[in-house]
Protein backbone atom coordinates (compact mmCIF):
# COMPACT_ATOMS: atom_id res chain seq x y z
CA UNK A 1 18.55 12.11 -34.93
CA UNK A 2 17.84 8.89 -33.42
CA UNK A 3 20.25 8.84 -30.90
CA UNK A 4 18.21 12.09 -30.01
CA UNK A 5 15.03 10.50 -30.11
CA UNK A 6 16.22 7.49 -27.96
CA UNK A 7 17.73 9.95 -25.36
CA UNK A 8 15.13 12.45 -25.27
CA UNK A 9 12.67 8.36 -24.85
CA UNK A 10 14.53 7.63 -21.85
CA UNK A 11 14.77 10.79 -20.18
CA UNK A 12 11.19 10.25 -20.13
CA UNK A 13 10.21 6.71 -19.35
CA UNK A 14 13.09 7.29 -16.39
CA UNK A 15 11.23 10.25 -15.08
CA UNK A 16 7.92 8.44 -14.82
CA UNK A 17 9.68 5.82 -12.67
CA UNK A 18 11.45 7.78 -10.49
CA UNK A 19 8.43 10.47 -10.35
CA UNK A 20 7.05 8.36 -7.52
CA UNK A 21 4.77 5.28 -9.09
CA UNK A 22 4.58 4.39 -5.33
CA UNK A 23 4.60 6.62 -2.74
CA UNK A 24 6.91 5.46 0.32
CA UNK A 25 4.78 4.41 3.44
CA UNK A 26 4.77 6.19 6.20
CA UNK A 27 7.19 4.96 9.25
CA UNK A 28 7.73 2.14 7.46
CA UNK A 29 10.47 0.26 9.40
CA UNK A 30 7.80 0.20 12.18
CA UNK A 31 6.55 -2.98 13.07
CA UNK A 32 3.13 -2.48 12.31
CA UNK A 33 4.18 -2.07 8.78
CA UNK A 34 5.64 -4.99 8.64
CA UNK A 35 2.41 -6.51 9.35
CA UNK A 36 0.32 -4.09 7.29
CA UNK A 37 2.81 -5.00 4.13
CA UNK A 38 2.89 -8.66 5.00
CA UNK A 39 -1.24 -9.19 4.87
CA UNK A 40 -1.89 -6.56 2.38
CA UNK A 41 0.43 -7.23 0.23
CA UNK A 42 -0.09 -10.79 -0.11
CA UNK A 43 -2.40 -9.89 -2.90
CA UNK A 44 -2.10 -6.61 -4.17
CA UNK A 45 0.45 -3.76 -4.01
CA UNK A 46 0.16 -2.01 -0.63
CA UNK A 47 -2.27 1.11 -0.51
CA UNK A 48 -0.61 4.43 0.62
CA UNK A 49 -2.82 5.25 4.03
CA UNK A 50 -3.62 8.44 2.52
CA UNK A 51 -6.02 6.84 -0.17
CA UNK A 52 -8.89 6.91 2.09
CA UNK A 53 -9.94 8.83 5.04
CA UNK A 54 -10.21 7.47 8.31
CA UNK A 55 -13.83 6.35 8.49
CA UNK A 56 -13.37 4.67 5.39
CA UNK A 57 -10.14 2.38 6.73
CA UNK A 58 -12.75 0.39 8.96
CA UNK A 59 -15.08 -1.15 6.15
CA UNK A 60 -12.56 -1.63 3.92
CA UNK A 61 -10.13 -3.62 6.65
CA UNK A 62 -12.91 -6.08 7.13
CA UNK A 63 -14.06 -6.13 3.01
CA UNK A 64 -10.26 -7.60 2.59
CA UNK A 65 -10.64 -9.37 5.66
CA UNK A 66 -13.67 -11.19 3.67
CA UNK A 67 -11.47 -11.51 0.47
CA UNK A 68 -8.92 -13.07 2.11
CA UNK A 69 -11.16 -15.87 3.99
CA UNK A 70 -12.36 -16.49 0.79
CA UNK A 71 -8.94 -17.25 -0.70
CA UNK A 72 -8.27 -19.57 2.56
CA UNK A 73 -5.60 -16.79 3.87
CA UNK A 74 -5.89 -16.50 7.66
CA UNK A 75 -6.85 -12.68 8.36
CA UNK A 76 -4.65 -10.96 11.00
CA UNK A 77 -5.31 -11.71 14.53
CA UNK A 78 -7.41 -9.08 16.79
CA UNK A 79 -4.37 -7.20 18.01
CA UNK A 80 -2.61 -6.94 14.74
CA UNK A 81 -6.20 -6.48 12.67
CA UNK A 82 -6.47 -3.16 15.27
CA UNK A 83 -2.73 -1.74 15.12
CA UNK A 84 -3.24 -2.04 11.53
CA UNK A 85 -6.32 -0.01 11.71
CA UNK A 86 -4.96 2.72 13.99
CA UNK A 87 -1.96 2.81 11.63
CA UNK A 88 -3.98 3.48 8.54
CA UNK A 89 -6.21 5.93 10.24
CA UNK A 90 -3.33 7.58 11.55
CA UNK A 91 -1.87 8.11 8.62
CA UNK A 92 -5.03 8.78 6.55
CA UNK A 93 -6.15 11.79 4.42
């Protein structure tokens, strides 16, 4: 009966891992997500693009912008700040 229990355990705990805990990134070999990964996830886990919608992408780029000057992180340069920003609107909800 245990052995039973203990299967039937990881069957579950397995499933909840592989059910997709984080959702792959679109085009992510692309350079831009190199960049987007390499900034943004300095912090915190990397948010899927489809979280927000693409008027939202623009306040909250420059809100972790903010957080990140306040940590003494350099924020992304103009040209990598803005193919972020098309990336994430691109690929928003």
């Amino acid at each position: 009966m245990k052995l039973l229990m203990f299967t039937l355990l990881s069957v579950l705990l397995a499933g909840c891992v592989a059910s997709g805990v984080t959702t792959a990134l679109p085009d992510a070999r692309s350079s831009v997500v190199q960049i987007y990964t390499a900034y943004c996830g300095a912090c915190h886990g990397v948010p899927h693009p489809g979280r927000h919608r693409a008027a939202e992408w623009p306040i909250i780029v420059q809100l972790m912008e903010g957080h990140m000057q306040r940590r003494g992180m350099e924020p992304p340069q103009e040209n990598e700040r803005q193919a972020i920003l098309r990336y994430l609107q691109e690929h928003a909800r």
